[in-house]
Protein backbone atom coordinates (compact mmCIF):
# COMPACT_ATOMS: atom_id res chain seq x y z
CA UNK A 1 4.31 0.87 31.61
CA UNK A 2 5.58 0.86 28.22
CA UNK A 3 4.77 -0.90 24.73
CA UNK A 4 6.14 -4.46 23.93
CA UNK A 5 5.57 -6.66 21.12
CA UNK A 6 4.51 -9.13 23.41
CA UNK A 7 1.58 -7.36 24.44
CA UNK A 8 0.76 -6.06 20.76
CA UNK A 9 1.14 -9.52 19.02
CA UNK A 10 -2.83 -10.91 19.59
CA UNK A 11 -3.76 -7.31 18.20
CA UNK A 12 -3.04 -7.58 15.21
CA UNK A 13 -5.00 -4.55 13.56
CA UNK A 14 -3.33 -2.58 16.07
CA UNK A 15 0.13 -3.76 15.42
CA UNK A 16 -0.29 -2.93 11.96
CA UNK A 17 -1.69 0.44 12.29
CA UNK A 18 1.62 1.05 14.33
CA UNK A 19 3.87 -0.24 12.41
CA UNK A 20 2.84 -0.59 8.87
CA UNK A 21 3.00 -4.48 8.63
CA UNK A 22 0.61 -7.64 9.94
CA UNK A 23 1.65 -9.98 12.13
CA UNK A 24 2.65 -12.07 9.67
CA UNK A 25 5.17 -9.51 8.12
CA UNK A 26 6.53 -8.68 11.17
CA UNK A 27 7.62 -12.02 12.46
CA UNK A 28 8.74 -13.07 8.57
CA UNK A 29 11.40 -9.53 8.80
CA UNK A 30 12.50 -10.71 12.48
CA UNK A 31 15.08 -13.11 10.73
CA UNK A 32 16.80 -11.12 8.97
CA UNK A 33 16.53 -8.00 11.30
CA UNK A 34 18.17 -10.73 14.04
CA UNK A 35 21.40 -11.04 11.62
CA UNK A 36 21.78 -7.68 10.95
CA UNK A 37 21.68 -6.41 14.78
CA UNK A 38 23.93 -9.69 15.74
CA UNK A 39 26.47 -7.92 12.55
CA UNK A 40 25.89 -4.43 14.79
CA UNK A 41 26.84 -5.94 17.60
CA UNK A 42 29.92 -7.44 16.42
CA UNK A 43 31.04 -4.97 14.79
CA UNK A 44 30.35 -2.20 17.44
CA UNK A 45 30.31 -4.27 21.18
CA UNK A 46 32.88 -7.26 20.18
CA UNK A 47 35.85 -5.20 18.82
CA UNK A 48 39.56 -5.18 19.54
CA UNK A 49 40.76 -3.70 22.25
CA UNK A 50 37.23 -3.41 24.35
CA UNK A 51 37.16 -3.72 27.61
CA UNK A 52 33.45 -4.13 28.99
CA UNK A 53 31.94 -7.16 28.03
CA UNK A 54 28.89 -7.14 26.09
CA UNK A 55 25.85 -6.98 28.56
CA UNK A 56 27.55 -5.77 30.92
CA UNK A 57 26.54 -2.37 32.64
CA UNK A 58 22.77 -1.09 33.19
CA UNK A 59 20.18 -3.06 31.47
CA UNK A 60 19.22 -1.76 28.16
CA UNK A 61 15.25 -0.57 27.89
CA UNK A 62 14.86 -2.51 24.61
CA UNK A 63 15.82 -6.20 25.92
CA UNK A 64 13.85 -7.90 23.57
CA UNK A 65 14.50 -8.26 20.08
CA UNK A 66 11.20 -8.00 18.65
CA UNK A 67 10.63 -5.01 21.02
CA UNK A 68 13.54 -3.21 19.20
CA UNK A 69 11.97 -3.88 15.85
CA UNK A 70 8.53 -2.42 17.31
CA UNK A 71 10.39 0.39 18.12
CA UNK A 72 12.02 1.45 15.16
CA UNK A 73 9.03 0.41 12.77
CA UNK A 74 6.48 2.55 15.28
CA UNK A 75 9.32 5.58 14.83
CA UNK A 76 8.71 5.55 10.65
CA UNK A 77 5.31 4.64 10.94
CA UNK A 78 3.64 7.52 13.34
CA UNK A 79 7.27 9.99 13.50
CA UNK A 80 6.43 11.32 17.07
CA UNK A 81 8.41 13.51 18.41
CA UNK A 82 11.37 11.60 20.60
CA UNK A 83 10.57 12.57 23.74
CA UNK A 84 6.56 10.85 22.86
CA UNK A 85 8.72 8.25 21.40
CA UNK A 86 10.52 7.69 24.53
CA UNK A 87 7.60 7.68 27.04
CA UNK A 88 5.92 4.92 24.85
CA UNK A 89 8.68 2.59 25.45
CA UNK A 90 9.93 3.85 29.11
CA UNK A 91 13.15 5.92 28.55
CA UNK A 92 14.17 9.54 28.01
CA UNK A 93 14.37 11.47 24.85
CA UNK A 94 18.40 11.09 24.94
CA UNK A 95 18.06 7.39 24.47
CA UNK A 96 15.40 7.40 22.22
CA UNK A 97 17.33 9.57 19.88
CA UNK A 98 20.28 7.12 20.71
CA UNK A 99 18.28 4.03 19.49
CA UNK A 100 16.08 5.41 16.54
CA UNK A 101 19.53 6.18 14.72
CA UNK A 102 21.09 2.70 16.11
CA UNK A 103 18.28 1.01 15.25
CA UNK A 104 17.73 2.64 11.74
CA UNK A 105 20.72 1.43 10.41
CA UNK A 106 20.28 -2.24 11.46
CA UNK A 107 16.74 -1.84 9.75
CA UNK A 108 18.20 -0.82 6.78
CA UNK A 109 20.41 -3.68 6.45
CA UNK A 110 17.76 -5.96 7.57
CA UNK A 111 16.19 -4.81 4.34
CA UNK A 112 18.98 -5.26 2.62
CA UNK A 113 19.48 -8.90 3.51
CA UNK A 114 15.83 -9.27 2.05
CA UNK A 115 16.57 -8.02 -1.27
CA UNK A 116 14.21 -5.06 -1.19
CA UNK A 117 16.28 -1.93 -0.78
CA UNK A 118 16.13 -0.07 -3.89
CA UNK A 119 19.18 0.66 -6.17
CA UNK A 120 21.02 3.81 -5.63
CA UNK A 121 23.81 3.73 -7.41
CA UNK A 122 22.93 4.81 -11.60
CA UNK A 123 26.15 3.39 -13.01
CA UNK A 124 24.26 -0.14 -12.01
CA UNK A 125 20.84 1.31 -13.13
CA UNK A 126 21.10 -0.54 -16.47
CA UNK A 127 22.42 -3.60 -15.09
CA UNK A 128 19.51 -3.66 -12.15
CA UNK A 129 16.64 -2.92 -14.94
CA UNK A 130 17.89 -5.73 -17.62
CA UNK A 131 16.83 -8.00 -14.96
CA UNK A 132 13.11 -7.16 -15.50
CA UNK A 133 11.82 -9.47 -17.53
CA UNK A 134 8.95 -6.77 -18.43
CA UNK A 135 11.06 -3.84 -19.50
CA UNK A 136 8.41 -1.61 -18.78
CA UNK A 137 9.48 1.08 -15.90
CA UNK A 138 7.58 4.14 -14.87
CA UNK A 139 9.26 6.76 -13.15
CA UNK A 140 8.43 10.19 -11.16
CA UNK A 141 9.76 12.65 -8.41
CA UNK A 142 8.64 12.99 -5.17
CA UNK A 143 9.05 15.57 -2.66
CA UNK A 144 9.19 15.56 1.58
CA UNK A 145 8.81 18.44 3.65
CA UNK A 146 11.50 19.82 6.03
CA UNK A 147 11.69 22.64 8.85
CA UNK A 148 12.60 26.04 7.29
CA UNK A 149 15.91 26.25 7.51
CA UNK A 150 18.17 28.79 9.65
CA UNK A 151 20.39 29.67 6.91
CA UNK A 152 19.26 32.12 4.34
CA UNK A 153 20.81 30.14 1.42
CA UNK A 154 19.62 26.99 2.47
CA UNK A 155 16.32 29.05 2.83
CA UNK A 156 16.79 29.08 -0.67
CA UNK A 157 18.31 26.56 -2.67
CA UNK A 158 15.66 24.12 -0.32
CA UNK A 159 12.39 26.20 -1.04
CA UNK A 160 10.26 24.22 -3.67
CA UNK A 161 8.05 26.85 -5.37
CA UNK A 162 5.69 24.04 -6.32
CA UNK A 163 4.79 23.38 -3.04
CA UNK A 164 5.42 26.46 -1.49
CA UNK A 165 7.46 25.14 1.53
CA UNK A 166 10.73 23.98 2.02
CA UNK A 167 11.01 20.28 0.58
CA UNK A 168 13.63 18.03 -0.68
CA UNK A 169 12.99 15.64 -3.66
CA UNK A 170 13.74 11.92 -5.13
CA UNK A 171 13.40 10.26 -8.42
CA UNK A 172 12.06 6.76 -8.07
CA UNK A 173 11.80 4.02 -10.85
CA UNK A 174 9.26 0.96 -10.37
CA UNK A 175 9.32 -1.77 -12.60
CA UNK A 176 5.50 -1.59 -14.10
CA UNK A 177 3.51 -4.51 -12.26
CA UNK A 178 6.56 -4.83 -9.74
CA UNK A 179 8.65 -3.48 -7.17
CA UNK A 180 10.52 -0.19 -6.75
CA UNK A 181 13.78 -0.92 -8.15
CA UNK A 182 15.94 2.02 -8.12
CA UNK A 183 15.85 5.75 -5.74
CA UNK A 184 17.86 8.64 -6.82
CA UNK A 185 20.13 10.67 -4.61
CA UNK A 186 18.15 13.11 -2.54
CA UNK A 187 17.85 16.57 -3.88
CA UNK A 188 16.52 20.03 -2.94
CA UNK A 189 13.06 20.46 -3.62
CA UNK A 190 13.76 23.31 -6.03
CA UNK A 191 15.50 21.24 -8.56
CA UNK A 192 13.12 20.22 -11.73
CA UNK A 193 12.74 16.08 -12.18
CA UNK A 194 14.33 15.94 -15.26
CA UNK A 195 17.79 18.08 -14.03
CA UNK A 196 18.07 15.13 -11.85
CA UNK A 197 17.37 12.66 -14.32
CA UNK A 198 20.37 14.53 -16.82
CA UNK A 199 22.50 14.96 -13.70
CA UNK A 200 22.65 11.43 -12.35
CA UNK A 201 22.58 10.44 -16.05
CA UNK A 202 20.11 7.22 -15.79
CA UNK A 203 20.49 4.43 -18.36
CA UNK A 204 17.71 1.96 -19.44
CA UNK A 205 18.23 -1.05 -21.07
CA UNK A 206 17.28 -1.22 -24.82
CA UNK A 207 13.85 -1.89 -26.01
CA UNK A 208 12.63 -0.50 -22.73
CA UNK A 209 9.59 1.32 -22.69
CA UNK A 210 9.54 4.28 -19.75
CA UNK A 211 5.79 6.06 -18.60
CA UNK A 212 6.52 9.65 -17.27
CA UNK A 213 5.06 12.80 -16.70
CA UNK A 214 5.53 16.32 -18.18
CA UNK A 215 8.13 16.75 -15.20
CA UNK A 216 10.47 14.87 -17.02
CA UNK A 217 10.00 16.48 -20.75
CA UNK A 218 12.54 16.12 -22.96
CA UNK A 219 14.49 13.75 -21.60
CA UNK A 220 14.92 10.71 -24.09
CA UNK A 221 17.72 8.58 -22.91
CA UNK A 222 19.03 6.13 -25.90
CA UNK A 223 17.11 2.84 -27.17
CA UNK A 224 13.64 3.93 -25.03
CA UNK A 225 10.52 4.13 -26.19
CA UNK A 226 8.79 7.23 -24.28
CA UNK A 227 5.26 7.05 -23.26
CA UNK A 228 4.41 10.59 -22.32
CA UNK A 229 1.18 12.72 -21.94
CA UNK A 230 0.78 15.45 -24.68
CA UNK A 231 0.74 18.64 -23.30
CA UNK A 232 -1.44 21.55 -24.36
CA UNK A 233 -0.33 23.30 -27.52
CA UNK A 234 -0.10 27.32 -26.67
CA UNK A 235 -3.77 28.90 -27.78
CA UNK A 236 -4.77 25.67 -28.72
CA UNK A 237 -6.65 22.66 -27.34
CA UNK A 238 -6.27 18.63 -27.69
CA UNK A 239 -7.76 16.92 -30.12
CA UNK A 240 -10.46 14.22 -29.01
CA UNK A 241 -7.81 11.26 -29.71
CA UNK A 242 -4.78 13.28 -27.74
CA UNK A 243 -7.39 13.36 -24.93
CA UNK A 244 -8.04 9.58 -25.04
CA UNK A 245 -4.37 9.08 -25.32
CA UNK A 246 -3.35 11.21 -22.30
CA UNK A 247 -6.07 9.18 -20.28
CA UNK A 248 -4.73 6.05 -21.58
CA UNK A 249 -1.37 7.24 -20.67
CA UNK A 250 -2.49 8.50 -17.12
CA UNK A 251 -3.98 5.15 -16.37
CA UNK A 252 -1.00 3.54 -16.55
CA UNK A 253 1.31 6.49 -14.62
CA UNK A 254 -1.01 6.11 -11.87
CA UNK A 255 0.36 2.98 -10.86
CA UNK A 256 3.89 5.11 -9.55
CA UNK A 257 1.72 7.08 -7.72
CA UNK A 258 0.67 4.01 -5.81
CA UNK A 259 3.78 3.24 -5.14
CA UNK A 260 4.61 6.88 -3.78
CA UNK A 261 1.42 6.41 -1.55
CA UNK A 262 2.97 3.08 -0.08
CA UNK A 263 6.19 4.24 0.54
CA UNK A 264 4.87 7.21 2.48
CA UNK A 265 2.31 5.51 4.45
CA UNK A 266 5.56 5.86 6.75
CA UNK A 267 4.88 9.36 8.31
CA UNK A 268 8.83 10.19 8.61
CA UNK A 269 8.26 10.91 4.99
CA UNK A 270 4.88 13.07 5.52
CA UNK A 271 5.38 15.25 8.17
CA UNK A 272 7.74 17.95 8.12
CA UNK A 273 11.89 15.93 8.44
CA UNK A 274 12.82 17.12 12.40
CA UNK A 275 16.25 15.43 12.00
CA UNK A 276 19.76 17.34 10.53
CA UNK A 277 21.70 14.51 11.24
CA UNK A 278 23.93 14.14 8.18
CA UNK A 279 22.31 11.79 5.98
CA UNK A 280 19.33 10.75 7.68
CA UNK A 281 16.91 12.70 5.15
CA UNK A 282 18.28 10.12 2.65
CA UNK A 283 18.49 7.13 4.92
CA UNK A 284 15.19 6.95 5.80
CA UNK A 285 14.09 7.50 2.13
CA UNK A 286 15.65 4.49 1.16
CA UNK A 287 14.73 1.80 4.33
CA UNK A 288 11.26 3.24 3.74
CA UNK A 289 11.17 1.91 -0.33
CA UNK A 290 12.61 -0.84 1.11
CA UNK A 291 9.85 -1.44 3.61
CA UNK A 292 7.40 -1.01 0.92
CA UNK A 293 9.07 -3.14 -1.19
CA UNK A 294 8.93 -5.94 1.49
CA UNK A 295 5.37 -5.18 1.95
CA UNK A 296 4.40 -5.41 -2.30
CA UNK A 297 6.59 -8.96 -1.96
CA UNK A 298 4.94 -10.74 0.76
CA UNK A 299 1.46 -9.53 0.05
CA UNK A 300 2.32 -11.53 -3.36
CA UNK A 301 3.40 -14.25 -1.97
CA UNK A 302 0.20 -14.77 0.50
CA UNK A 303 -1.94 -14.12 -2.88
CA UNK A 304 0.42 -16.87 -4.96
CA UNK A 305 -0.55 -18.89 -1.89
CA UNK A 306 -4.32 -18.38 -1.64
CA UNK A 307 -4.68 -18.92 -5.39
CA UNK A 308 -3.06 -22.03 -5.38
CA UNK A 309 -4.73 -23.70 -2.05
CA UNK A 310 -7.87 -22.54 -4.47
């Protein structure tokens, strides 16, 4: 017995408490998560020089296609451990660890084909953000646990006195009212917000106006206006319209903080990272803002539609 989407698909509460999405959002991502496996399989089963024809050999345990995109969503969604990932859809850990990395990838560029992975790149920062017809963008660092390391300098450089554990950290920039638009390199957890703000030297487009935190004091990049809470002066107190300022301010911020809470409604993110597979801390970072990002866009959509129908 194992799980299939064809048995999940009338349950829809249940199919969204595994996976993060409704029905609806599932079935809408299937498209594009079709082209990006047929572009994995191309590029990995139909190459030059191969001799076993695709298909051929044993039968693979995730046949269907909407049972590998179950699979892979269930993995970032609940994180169990692979060999519980394996006994929920009928093979042994070795394969599961085989297809959550397969299958992570072809999510990725699924997401990617819908427009929703995040920018990571800051020379393009500027060019990405002019596009925002708002020019408001809030931004804030975020940090994910990890297993202590062995070494005693990772020990180190990865222990996040903040948290007390062992974490490694992001920057991410939402457009105010929108989507999350760019995601910084991932960092140890010991480094301070705005070091990685200075080192990956991010750009706004002028007249912008950026919402941030104390994290990030001090940094001022050129032509944006800075909307910051005032911090306490040293033996001295706020005055009663600083307060109403900060909590002016604060309303605002707190909208990046709902966007932190819907990117890590994927438990990969939550739980303590298992994997050291070069790259993956980052990888799933990113397919996970882009999962939220799909999320924030087709929940508009359904409310554009509702209001007009109205």
């Amino acid at each position: 017995m194992r799980m299939t989407y064809a048995e999940l698909r009338t349950k829809s509460r249940i199919l969204c408490s595994l996976t993060g999405l409704t029905g609806q959002e599932f079935e809408a991502l299937l498209p594009s998560f079709a082209a990006a496996w047929d572009a994995f399989v191309q590029e990995t089963f139909q190459r030059e020089g191969r001799k076993r024809a695709v298909g051929a050999g044993r039968k693979a345990h995730l046949r269907d296609l909407e049972d590998k995109l179950l699979f892979i969503l269930v993995y970032f969604r609940l994180y169990p451990t692979q060999e519980v990932q394996g006994f929920l859809f009928g093979m042994s850990q070795t394969q599961a660890n085989e297809w959550i990395h397969r299958l992570t990838r072809v999510l990725n560029q699924a997401l990617g084909y819908e427009r929703q992975l995040p920018e990571r790149d800051p020379a393009n920062l500027e060019t990405v953000l002019s596009a925002c017809p708002s020019l408001e963008f809030l931004i804030d660092g975020t940090e994910r646990r990890i297993n202590r390391p062995k070494d005693k300098a990772d020990r180190k450089t990865y222990y996040s006195g903040k948290k007390k554990t062992h974490t490694v950290k992001n920057l991410i920039i939402p457009e105010r009212g929108g989507k999350v638009r760019y995601l910084s390199d991932t960092y140890e957890g010991k480094k301070h917000d705005k070091a990685i703000a200075d080192e990956e030297d991010l750009r706004f487009p002028p007249g912008s106006t950026l919402w941030q935190d104390g994290g990030l004091q001090g940094f001022t990049p050129e032509g944006v206006t800075i909307q910051q809470p005032k911090k306490k002066p040293q033996n001295g107190s706020l005055t009663a319209i600083d307060k109403l300022n900060n909590q002016s301010i604060s309303s605002i911020r707190v909208e990046v903080e709902h966007h932190i809470g819907g990117i890590k409604r994927c438990q990969i993110l939550v739980q303590p990272f298992r994997n050291w597979v070069d790259h993956y801390v980052d990888d799933v970072m990113e397919t996970a803002c882009g999962l939220h990002n799909f999320r924030l866009t087709h929940r508009a959509k359904k409310g554009n539609s509702l209001g007009q129908a109205a």
